[in-house]
PDB file of N, CA and C in Angstrom:
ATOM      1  N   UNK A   1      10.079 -26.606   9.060  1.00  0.00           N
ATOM      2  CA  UNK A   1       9.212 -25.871   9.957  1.00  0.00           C
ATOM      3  C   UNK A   1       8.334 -26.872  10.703  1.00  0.00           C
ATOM      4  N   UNK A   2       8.235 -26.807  12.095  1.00  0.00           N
ATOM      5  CA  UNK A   2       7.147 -27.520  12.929  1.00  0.00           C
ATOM      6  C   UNK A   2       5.839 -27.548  12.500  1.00  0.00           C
ATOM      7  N   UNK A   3       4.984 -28.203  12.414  1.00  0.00           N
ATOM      8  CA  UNK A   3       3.595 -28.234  12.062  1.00  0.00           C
ATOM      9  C   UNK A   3       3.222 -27.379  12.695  1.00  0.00           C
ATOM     10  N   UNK A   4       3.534 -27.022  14.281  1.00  0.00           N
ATOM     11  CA  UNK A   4       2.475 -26.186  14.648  1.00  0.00           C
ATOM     12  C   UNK A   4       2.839 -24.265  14.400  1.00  0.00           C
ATOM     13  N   UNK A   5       4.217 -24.532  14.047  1.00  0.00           N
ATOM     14  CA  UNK A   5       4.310 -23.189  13.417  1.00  0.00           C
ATOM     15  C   UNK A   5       3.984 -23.015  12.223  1.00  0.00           C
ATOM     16  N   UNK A   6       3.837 -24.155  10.998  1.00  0.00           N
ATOM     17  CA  UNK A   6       3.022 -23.648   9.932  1.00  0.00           C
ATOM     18  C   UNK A   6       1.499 -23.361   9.691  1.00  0.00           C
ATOM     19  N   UNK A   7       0.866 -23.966  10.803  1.00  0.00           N
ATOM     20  CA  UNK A   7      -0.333 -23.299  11.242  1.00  0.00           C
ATOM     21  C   UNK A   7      -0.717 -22.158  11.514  1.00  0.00           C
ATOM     22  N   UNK A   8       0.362 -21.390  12.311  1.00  0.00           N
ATOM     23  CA  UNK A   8       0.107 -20.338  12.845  1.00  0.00           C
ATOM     24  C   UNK A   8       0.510 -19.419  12.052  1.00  0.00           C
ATOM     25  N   UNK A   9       1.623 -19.617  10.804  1.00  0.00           N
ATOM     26  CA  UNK A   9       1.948 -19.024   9.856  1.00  0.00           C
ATOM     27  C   UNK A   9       0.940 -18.925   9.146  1.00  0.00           C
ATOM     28  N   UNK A  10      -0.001 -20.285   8.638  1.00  0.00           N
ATOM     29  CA  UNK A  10      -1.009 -19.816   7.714  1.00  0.00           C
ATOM     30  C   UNK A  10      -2.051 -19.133   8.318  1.00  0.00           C
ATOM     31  N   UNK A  11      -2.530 -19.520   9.328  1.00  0.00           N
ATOM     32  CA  UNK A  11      -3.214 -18.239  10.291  1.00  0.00           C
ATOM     33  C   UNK A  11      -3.162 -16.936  10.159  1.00  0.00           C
ATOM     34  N   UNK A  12      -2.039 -16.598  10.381  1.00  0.00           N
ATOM     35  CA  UNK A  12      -1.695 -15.262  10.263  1.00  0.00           C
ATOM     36  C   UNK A  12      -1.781 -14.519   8.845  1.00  0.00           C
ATOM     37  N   UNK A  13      -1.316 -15.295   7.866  1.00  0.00           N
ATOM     38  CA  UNK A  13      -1.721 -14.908   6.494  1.00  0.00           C
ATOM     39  C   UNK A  13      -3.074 -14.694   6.276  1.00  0.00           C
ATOM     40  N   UNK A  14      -4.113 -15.638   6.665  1.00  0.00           N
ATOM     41  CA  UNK A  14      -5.129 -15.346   6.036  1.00  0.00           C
ATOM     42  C   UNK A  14      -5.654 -14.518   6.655  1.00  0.00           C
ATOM     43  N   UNK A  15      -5.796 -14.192   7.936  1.00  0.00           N
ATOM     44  CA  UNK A  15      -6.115 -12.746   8.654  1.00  0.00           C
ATOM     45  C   UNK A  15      -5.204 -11.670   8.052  1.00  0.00           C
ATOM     46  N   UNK A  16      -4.014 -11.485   8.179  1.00  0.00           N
ATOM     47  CA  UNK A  16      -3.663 -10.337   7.423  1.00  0.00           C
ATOM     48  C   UNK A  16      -4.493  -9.928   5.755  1.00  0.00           C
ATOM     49  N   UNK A  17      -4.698 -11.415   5.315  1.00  0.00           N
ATOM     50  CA  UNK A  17      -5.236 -11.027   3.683  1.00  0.00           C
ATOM     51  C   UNK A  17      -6.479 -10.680   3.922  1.00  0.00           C
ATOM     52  N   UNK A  18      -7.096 -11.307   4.754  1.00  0.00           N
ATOM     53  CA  UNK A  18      -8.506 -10.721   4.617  1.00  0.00           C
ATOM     54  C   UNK A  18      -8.590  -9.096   5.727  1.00  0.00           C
ATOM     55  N   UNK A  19      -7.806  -9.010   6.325  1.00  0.00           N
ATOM     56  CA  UNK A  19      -7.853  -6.992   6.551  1.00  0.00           C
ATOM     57  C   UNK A  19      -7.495  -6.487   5.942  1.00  0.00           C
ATOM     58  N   UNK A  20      -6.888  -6.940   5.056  1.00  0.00           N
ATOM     59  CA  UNK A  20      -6.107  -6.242   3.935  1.00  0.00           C
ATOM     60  C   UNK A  20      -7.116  -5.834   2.967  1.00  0.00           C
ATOM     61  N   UNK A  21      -8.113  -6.879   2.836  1.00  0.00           N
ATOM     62  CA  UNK A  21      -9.380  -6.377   1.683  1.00  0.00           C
ATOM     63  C   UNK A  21     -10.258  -5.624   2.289  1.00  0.00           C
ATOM     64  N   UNK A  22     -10.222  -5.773   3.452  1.00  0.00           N
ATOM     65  CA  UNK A  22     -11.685  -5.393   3.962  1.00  0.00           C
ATOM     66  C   UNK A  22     -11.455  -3.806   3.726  1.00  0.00           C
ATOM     67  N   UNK A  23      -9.965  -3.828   4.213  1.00  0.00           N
ATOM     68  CA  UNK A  23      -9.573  -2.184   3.823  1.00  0.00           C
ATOM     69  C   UNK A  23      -9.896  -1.847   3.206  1.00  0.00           C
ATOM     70  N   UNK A  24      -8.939  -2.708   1.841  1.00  0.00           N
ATOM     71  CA  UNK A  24      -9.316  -1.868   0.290  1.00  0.00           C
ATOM     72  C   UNK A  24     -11.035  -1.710  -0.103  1.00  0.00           C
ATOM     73  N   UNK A  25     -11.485  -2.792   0.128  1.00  0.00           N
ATOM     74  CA  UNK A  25     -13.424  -2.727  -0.214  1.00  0.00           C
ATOM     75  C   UNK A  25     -13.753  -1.477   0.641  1.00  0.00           C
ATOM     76  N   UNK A  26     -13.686  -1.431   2.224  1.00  0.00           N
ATOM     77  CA  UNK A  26     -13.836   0.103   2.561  1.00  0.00           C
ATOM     78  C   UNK A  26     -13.602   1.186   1.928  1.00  0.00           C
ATOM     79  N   UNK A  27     -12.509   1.445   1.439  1.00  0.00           N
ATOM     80  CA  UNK A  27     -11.953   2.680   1.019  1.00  0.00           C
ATOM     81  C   UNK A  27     -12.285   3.006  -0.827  1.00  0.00           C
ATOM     82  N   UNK A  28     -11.964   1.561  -1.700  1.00  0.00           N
ATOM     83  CA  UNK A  28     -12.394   1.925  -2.589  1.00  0.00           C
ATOM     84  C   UNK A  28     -14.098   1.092  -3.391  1.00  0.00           C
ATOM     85  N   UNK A  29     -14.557  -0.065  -2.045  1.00  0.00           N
ATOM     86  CA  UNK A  29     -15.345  -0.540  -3.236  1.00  0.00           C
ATOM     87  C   UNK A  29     -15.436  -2.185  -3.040  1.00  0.00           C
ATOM     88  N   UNK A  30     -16.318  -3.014  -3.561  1.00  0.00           N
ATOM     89  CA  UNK A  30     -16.263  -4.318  -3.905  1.00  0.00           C
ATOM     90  C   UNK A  30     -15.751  -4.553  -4.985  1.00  0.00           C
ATOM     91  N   UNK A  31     -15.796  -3.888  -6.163  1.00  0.00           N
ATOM     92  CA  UNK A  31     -15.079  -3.614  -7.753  1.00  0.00           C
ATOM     93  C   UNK A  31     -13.654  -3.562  -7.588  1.00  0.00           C
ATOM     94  N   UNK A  32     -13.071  -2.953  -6.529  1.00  0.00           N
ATOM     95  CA  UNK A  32     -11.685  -2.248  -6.144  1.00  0.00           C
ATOM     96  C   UNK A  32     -11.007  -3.888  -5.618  1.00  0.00           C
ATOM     97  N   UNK A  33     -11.613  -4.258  -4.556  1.00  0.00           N
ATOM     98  CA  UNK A  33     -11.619  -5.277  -3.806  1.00  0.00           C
ATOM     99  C   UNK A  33     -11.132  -6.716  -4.947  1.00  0.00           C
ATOM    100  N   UNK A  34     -12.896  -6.972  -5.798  1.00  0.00           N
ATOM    101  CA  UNK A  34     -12.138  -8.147  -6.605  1.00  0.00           C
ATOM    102  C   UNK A  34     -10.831  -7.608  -7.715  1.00  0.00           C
ATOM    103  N   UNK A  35     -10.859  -6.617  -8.070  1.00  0.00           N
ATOM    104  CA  UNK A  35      -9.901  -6.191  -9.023  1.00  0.00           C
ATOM    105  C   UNK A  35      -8.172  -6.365  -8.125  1.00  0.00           C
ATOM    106  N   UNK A  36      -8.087  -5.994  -6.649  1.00  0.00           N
ATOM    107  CA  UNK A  36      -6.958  -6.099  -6.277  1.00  0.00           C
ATOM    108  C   UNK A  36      -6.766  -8.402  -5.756  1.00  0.00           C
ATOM    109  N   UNK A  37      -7.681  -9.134  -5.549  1.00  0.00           N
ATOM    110  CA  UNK A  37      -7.826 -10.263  -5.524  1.00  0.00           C
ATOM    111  C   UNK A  37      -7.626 -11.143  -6.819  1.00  0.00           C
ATOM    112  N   UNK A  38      -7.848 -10.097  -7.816  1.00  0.00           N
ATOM    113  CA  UNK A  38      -7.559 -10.576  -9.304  1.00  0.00           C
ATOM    114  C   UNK A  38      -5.916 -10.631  -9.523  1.00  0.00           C
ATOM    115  N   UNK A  39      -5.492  -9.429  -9.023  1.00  0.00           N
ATOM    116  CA  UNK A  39      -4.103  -9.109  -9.304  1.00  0.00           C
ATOM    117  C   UNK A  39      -3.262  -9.959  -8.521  1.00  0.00           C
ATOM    118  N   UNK A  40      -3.562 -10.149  -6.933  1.00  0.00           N
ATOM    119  CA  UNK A  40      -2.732 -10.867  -6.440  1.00  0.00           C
ATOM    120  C   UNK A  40      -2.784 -12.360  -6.841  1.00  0.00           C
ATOM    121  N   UNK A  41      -3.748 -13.177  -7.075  1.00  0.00           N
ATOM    122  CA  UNK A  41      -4.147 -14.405  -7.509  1.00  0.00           C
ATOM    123  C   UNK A  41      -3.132 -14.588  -8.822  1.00  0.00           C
ATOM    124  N   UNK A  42      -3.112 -13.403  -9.753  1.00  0.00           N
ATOM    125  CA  UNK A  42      -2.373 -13.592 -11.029  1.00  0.00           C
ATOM    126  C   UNK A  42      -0.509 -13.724 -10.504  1.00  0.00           C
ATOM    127  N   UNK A  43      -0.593 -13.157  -9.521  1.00  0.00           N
ATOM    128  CA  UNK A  43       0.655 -12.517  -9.036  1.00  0.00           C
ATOM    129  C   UNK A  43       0.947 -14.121  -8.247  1.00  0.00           C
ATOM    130  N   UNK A  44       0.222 -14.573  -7.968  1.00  0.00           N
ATOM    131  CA  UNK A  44       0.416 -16.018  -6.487  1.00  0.00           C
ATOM    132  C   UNK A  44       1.192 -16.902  -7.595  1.00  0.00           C
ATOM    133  N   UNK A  45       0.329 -16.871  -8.656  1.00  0.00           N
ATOM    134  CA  UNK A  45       0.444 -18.180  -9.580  1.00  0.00           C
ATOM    135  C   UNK A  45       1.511 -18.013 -10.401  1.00  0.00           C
ATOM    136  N   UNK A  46       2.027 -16.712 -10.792  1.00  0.00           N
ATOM    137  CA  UNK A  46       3.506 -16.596 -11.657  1.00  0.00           C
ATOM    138  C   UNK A  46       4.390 -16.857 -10.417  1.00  0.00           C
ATOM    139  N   UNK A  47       4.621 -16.749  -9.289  1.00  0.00           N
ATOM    140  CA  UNK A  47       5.909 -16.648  -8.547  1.00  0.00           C
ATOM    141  C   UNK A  47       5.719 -18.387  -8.146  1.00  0.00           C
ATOM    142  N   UNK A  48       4.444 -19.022  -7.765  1.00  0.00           N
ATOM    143  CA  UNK A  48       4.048 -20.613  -7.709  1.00  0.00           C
ATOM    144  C   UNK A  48       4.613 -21.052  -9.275  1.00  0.00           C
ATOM    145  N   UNK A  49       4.409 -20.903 -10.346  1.00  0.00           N
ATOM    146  CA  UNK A  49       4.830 -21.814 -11.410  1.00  0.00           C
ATOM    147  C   UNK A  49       6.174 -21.556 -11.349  1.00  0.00           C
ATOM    148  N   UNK A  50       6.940 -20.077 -11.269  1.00  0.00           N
ATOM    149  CA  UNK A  50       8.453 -20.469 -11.112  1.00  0.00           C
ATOM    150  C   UNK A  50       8.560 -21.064 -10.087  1.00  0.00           C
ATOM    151  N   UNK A  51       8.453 -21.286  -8.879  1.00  0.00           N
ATOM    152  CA  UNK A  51       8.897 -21.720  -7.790  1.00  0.00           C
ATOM    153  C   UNK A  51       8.852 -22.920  -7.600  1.00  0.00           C
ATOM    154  N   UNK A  52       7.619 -23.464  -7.651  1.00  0.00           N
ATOM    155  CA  UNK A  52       7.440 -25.033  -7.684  1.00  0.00           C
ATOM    156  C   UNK A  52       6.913 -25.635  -8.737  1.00  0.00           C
ATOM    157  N   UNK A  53       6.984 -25.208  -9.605  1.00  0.00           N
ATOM    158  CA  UNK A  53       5.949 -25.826 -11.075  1.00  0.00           C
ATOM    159  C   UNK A  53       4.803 -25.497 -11.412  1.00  0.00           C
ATOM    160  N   UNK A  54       4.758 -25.779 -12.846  1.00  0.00           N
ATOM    161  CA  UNK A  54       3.189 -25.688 -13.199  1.00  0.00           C
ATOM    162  C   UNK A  54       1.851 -26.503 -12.744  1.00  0.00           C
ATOM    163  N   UNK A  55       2.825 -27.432 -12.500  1.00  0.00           N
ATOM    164  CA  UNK A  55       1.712 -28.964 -12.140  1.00  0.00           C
ATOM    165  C   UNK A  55       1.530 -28.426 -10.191  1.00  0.00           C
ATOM    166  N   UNK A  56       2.461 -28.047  -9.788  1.00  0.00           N
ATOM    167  CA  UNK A  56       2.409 -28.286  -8.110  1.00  0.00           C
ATOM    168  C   UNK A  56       1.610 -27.086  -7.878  1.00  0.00           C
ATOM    169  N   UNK A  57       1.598 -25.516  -8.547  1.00  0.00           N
ATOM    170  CA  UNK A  57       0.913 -24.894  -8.847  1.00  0.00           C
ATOM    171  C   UNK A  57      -0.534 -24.998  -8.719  1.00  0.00           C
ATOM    172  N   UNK A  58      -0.869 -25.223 -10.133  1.00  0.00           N
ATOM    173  CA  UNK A  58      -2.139 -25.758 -10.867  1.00  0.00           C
ATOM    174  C   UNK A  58      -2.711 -26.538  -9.060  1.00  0.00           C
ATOM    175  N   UNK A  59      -1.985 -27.266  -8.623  1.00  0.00           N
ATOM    176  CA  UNK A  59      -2.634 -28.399  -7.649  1.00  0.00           C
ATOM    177  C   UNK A  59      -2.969 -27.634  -5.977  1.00  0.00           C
ATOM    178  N   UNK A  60      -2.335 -26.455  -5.926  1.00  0.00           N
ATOM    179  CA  UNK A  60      -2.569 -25.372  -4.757  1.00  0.00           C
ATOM    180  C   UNK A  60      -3.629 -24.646  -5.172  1.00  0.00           C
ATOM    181  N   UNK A  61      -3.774 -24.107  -6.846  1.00  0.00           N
ATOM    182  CA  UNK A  61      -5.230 -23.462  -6.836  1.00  0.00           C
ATOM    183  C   UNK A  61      -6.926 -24.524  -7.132  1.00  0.00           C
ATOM    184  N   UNK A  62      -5.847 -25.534  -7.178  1.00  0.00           N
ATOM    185  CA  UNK A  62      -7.391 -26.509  -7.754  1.00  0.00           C
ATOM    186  C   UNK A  62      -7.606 -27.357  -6.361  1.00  0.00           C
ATOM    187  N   UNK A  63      -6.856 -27.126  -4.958  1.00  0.00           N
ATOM    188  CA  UNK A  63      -6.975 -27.373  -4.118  1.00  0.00           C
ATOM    189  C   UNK A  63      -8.130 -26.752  -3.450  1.00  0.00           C
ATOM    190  N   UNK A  64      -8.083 -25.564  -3.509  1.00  0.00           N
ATOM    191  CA  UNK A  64      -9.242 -24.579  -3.130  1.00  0.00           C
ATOM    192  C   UNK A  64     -10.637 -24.042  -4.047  1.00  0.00           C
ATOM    193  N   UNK A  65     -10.197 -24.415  -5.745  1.00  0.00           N
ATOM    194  CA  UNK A  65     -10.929 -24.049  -6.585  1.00  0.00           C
ATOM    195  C   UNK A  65     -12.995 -24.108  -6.175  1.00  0.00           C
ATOM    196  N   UNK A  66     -12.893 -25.155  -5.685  1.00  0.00           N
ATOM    197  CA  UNK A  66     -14.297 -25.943  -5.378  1.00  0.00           C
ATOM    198  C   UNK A  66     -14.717 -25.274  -4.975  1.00  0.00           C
ATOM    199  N   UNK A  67     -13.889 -24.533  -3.438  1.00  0.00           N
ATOM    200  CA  UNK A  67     -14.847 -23.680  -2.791  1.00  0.00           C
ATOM    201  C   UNK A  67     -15.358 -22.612  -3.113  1.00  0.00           C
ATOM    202  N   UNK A  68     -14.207 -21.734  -4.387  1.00  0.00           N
ATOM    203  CA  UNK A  68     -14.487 -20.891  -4.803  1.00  0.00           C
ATOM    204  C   UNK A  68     -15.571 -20.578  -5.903  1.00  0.00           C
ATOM    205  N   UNK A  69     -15.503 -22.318  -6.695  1.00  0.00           N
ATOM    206  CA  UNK A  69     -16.338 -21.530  -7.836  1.00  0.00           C
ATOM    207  C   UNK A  69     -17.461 -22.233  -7.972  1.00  0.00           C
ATOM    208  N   UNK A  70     -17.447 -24.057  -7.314  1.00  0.00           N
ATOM    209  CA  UNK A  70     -18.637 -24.345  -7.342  1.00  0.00           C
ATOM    210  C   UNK A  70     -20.141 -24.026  -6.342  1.00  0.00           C
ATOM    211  N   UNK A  71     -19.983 -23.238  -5.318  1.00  0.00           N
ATOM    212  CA  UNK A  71     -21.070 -22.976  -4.896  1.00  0.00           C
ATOM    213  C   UNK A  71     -22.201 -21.859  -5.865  1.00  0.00           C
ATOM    214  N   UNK A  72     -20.687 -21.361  -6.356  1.00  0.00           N
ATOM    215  CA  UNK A  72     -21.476 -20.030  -7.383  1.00  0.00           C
ATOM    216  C   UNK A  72     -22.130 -20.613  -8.330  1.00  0.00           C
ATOM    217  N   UNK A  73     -22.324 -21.993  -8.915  1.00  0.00           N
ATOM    218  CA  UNK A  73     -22.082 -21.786 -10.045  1.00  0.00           C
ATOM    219  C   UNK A  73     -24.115 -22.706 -10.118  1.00  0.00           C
ATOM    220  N   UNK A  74     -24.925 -22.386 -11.039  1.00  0.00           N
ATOM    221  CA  UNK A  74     -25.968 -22.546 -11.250  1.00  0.00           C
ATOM    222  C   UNK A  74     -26.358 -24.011 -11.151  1.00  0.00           C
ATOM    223  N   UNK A  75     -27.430 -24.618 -10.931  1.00  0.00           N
ATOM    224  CA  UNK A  75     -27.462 -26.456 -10.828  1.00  0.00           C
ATOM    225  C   UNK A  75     -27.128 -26.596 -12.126  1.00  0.00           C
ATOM    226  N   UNK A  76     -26.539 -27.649 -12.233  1.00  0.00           N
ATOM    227  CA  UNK A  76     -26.171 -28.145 -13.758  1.00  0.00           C
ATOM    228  C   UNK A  76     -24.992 -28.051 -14.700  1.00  0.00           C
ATOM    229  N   UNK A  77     -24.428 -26.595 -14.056  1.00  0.00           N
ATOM    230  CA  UNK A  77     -23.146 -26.500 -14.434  1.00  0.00           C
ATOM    231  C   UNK A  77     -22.956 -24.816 -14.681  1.00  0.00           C
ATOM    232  N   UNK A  78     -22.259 -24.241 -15.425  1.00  0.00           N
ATOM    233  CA  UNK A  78     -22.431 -22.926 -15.816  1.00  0.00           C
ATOM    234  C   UNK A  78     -23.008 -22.776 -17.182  1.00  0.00           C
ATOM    235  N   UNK A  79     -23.381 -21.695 -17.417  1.00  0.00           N
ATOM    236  CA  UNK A  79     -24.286 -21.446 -18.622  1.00  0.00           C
ATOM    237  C   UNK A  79     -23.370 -21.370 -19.968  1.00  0.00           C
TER     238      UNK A  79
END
């Protein structure tokens, strides 16, 4: 694939994923919302460890992990 079509591929994904929640949080909730983000995340990472490994895996969610969990997380570390 051309670089500039995998751009526009990932583009398009992450706008589709994020209307996709905004839906579900509309209709059922922020509870509804992380609960369906829970499922797909569980769902990303079984079809990623068959597909490309555990290690290449592991290295797509710890690619993004930072953003996700260290801003949340209290000075010093978590409790």
């Amino acid at each position: 694939m051309k670089p500039a079509a995998s751009t526009i591929m990932k583009d398009y994904a992450r706008k589709e994923c994020v209307v996709s929640l905004m839906t579900v949080e509309h209709a059922g909730g922020k509870d509804v919302a992380a609960m369906v983000v829970d499922a797909h995340l569980q769902a990303i990472a079984v079809y990623l460890i068959g597909s490309i490994g555990r290690q290449k895996a592991y290295n797509v969610f710890a690619r993004y992990a930072d953003e996700v969990i260290k801003p949340t997380l209290p000075a010093g570390g978590p409790e």
